[in-house]
C-alpha atoms as a PDB file:
ATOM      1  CA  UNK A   1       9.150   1.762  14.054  1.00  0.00           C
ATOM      2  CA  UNK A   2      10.095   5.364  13.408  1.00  0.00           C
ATOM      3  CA  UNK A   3      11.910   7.162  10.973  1.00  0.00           C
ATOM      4  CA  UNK A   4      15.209   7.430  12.281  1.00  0.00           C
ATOM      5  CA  UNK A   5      15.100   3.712  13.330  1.00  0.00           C
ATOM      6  CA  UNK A   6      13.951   2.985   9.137  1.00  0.00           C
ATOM      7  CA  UNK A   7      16.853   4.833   8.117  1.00  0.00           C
ATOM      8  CA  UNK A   8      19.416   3.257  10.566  1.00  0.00           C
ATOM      9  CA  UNK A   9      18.669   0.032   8.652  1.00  0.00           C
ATOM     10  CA  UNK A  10      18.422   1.647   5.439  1.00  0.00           C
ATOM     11  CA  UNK A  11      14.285   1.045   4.859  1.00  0.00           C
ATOM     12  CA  UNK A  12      11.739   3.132   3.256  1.00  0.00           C
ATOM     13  CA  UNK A  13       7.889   2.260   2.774  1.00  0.00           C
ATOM     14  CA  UNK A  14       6.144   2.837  -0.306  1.00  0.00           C
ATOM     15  CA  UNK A  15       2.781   3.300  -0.543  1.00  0.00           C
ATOM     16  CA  UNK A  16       1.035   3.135  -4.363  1.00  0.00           C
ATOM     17  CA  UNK A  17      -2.173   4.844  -5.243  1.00  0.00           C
ATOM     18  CA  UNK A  18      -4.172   3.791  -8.503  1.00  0.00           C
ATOM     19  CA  UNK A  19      -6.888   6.555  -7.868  1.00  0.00           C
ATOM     20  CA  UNK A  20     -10.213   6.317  -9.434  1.00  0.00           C
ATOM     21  CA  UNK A  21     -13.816   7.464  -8.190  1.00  0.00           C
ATOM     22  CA  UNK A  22     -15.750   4.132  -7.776  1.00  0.00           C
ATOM     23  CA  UNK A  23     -12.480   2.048  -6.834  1.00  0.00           C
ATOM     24  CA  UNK A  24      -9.334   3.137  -5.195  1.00  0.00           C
ATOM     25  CA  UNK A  25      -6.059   0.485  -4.971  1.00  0.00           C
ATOM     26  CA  UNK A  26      -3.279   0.950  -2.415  1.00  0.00           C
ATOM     27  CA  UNK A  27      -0.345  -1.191  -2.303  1.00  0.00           C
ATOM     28  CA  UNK A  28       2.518  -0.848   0.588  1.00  0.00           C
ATOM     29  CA  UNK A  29       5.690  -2.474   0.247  1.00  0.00           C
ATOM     30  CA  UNK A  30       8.920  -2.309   2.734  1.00  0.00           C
ATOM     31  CA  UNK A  31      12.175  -2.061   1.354  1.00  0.00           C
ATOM     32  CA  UNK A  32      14.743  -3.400   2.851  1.00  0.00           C
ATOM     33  CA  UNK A  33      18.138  -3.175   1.760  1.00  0.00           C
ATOM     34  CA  UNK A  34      17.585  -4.839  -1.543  1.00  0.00           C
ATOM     35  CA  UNK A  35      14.703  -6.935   0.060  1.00  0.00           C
ATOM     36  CA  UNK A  36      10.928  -5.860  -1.198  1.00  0.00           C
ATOM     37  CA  UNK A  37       8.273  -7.253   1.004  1.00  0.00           C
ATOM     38  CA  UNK A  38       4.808  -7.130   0.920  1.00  0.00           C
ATOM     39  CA  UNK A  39       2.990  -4.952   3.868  1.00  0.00           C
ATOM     40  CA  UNK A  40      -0.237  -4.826   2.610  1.00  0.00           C
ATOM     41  CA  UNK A  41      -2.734  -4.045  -0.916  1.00  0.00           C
ATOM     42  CA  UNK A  42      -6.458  -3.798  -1.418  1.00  0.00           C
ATOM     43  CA  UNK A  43      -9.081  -1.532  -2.633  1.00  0.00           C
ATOM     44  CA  UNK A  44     -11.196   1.367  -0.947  1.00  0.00           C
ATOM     45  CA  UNK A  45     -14.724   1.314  -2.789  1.00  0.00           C
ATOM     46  CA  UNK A  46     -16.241   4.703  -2.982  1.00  0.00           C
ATOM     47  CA  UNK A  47     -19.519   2.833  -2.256  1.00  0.00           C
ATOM     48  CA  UNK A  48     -23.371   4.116  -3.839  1.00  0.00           C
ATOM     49  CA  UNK A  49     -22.077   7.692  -3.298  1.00  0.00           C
ATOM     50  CA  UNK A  50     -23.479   9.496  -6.524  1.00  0.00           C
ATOM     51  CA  UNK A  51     -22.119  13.192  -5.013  1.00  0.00           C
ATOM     52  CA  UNK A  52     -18.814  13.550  -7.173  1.00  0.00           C
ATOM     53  CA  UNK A  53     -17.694  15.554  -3.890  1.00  0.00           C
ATOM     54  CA  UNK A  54     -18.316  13.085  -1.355  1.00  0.00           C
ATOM     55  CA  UNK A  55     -16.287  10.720  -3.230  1.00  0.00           C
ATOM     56  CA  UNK A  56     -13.613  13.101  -3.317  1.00  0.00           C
ATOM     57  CA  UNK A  57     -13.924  13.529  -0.075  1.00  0.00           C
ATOM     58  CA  UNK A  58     -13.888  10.192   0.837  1.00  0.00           C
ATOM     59  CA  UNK A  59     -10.214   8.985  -1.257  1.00  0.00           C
ATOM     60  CA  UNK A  60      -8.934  12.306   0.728  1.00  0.00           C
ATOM     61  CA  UNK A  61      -9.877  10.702   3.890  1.00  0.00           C
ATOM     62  CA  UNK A  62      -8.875   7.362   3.084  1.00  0.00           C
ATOM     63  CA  UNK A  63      -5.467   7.776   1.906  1.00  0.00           C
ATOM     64  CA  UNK A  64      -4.718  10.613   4.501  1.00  0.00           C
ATOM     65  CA  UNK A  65      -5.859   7.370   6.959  1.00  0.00           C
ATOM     66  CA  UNK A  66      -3.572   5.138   4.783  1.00  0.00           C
ATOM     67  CA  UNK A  67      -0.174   7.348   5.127  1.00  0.00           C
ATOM     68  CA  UNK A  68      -1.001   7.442   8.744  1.00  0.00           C
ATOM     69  CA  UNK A  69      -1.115   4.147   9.406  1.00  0.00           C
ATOM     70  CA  UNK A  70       1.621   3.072   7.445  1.00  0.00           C
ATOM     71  CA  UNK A  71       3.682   6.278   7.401  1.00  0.00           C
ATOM     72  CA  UNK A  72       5.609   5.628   3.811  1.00  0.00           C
ATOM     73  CA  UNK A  73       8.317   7.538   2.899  1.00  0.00           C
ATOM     74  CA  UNK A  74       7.389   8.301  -0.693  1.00  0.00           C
ATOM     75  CA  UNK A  75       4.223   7.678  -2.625  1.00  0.00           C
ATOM     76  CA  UNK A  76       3.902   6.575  -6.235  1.00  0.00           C
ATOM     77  CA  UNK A  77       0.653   6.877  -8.174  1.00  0.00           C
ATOM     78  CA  UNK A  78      -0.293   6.399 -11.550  1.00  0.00           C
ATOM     79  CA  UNK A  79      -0.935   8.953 -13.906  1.00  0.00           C
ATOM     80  CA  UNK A  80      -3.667  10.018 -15.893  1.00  0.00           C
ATOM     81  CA  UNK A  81      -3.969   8.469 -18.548  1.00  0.00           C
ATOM     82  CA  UNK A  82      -5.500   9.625 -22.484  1.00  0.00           C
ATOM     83  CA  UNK A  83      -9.083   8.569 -23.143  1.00  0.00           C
ATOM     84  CA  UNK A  84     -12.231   9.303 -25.310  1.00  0.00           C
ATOM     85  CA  UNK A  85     -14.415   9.952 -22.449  1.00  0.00           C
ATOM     86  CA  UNK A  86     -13.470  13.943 -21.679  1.00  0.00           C
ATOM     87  CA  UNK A  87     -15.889  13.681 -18.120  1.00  0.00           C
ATOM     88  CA  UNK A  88     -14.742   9.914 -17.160  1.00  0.00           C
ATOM     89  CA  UNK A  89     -10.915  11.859 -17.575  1.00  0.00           C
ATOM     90  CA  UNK A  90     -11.770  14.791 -15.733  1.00  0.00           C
ATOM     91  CA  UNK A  91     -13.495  12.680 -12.943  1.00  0.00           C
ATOM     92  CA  UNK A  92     -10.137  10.401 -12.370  1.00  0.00           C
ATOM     93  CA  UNK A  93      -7.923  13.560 -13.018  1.00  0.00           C
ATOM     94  CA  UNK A  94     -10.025  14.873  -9.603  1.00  0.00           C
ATOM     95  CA  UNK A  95      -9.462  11.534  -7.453  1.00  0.00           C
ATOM     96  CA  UNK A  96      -6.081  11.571  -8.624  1.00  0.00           C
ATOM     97  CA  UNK A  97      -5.666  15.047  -7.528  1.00  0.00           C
ATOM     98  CA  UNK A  98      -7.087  14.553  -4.176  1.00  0.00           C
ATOM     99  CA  UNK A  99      -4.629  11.598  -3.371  1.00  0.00           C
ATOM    100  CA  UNK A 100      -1.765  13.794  -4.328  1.00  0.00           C
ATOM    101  CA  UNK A 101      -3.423  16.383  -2.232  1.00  0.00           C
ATOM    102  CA  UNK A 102      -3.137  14.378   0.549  1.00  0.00           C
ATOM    103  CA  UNK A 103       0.088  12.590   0.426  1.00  0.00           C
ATOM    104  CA  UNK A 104       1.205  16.061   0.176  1.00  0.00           C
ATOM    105  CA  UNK A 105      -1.024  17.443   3.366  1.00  0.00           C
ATOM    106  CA  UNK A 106       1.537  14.895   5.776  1.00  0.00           C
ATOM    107  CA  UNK A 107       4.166  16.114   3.462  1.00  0.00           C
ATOM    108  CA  UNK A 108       4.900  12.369   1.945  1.00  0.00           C
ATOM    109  CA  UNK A 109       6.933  13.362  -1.093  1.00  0.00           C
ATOM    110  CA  UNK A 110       5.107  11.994  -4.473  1.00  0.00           C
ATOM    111  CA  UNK A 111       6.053  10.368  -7.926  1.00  0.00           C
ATOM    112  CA  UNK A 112       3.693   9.467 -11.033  1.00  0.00           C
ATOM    113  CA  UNK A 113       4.455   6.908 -13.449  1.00  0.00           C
ATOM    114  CA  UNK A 114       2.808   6.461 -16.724  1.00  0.00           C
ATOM    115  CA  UNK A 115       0.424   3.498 -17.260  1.00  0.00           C
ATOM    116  CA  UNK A 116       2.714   1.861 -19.908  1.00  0.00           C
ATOM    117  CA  UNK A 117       5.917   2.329 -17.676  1.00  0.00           C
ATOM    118  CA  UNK A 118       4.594   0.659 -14.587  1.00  0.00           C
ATOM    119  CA  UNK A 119       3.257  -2.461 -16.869  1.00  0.00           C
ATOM    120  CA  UNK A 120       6.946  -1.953 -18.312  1.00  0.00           C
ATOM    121  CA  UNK A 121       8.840  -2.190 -15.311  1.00  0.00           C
ATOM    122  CA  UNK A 122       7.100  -5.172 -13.552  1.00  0.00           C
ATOM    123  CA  UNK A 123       5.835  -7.491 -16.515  1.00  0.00           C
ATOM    124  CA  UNK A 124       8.546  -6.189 -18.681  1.00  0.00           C
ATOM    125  CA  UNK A 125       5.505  -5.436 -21.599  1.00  0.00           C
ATOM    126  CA  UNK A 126       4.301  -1.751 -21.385  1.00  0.00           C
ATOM    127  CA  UNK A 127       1.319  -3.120 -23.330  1.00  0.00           C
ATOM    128  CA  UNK A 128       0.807  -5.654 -20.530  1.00  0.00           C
ATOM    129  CA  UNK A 129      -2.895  -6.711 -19.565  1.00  0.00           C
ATOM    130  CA  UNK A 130      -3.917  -5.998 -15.953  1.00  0.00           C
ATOM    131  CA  UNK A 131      -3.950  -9.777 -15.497  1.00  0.00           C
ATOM    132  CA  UNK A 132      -0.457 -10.212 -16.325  1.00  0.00           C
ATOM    133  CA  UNK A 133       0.565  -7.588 -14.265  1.00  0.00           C
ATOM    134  CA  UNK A 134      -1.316  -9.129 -11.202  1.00  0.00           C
ATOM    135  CA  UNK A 135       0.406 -12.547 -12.238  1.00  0.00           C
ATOM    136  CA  UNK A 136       3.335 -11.204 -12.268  1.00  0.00           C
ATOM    137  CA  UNK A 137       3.118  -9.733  -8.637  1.00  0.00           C
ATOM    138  CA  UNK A 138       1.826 -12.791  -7.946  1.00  0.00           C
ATOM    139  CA  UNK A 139       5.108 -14.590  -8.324  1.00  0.00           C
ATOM    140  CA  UNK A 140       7.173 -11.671  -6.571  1.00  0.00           C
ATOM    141  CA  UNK A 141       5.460 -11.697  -3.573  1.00  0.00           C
ATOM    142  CA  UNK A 142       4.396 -15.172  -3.421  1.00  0.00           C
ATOM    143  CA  UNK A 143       0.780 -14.179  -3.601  1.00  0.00           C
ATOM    144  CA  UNK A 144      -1.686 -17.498  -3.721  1.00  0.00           C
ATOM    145  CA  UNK A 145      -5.112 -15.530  -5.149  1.00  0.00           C
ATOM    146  CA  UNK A 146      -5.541 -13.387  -7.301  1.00  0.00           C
ATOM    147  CA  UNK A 147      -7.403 -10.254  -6.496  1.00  0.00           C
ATOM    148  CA  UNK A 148     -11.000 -10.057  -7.411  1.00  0.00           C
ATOM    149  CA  UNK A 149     -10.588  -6.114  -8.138  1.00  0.00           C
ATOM    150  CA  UNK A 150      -7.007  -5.189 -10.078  1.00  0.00           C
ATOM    151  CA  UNK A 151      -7.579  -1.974  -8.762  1.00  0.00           C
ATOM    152  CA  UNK A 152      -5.413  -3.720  -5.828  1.00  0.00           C
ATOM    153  CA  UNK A 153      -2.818  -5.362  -8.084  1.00  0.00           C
ATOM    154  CA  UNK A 154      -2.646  -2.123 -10.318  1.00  0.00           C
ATOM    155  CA  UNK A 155      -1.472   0.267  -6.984  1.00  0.00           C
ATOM    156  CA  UNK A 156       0.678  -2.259  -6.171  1.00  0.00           C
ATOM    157  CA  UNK A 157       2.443  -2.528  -8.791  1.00  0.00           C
ATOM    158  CA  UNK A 158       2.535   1.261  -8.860  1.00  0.00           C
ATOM    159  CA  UNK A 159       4.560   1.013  -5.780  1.00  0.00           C
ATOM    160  CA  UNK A 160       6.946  -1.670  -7.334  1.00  0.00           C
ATOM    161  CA  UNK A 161       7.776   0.523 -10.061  1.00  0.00           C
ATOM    162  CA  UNK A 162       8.451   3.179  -8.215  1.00  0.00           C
ATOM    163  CA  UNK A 163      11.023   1.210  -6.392  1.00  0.00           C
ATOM    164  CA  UNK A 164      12.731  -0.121  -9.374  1.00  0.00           C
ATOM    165  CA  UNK A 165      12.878   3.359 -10.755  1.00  0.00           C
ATOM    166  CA  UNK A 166      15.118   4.929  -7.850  1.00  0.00           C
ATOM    167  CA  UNK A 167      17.076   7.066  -9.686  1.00  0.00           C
ATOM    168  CA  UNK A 168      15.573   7.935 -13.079  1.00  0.00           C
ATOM    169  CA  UNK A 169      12.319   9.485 -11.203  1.00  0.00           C
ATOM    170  CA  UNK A 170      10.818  12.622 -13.171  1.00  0.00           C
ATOM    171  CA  UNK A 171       8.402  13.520 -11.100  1.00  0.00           C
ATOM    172  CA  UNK A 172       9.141  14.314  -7.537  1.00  0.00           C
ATOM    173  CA  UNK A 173       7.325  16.656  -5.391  1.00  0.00           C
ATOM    174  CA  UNK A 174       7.136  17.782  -1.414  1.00  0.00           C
ATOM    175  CA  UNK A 175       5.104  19.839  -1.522  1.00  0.00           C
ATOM    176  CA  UNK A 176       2.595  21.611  -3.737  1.00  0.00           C
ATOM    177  CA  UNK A 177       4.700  24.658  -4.445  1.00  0.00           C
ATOM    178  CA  UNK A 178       7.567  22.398  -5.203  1.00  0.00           C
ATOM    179  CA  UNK A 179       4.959  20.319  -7.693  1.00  0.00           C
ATOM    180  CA  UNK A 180       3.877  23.214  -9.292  1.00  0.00           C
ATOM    181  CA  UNK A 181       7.464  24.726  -9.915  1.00  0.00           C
ATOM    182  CA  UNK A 182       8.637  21.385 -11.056  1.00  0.00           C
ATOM    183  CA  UNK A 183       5.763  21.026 -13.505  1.00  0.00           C
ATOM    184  CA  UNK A 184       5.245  24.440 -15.148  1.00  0.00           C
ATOM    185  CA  UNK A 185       3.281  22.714 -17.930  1.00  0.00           C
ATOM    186  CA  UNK A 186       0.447  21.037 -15.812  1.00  0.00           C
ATOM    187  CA  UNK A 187      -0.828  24.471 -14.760  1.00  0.00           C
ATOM    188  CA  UNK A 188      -3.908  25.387 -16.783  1.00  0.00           C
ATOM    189  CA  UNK A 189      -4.166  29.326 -18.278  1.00  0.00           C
ATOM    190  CA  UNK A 190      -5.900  32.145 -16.073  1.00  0.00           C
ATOM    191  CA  UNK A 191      -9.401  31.359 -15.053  1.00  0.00           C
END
């Protein structure tokens, strides 16, 4: 179905990206009129690759292959989040980077949401455990298993949340110059 055809009938597609450099989860949903279905969610593993580049590389490829296919409209992912571990941050602040980077390449407009607000706005608990969230998607979508990797649950409910927020989104970009302008304070000093 093309574009114009998705906007005669009012849909979009949202694809949601929880980035990370052993385990990537994507979740599509289709929303229709006020109708959220289920397309598709799982997990791309980056596999033995110990090359911090070739992983990269690889959740480029991957989620340039996932827009693609399903050809969303917007893209949500979650954002970095604060830890102890400065290298395990600056690793996921990479893969993250890379998915933006290529959401952005087909020119797929992009949103991050905190950690806390997409456990907030499907579980209604910002301090929600990743099993509750998965639960919880569970009952909206009338899922029967769980997921053996949250990874899957966690993009997916990226993607939710993104829907629910229409309206009150912060962080909106269509490209990288757009990004950038938008979010002055993300931009690190000379190098």
């Amino acid at each position: 179905m093309g574009k114009v055809e998705k906007k005669a009938i009012k849909e979009k597609i949202i694809l949601g990206l929880d980035p990370g450099t052993n385990v990537m989860g994507y979740g599509v949903i289709l929303i229709r009129t006020r109708t959220v279905t289920l397309i598709q969610f799982g997990v791309i593993q980056m596999g033995k690759t110990g090359e911090h580049a070739l992983k990269l590389k690889k959740i480029f490829d991957r989620v340039l292959a996932l827009v693609d296919e399903y050809k969303p409209d917007e893209v949500a992912l979650e954002a970095p989040f604060f830890g102890k571990n400065v290298q395990s941050m600056l690793k996921l602040g990479r893969a993250q980077g890379v998915a933006m980077s290529a959401a952005l390449f087909r020119e797929v407009p992009i949103t991050e949401y905190a950690p806390k607000k997409v456990k907030q706005s499907v579980t209604g608990n910002g301090n929600a455990s990743k099993e509750q969230v998965a639960k919880m998607l569970m009952q909206i979508f009338n899922i029967k298993e769980m997921p053996k990797l949250l990874d899957a649950s966690d993009a997916l409910a990226v993607a939710v949340c993104h829907h629910y927020q229409q309206g009150t989104i912060k962080i909106k970009a269509k490209s990288w110059d757009n990004f950038l302008k938008a979010n002055p304070g993300r931009i690190s000093g000379n190098r």
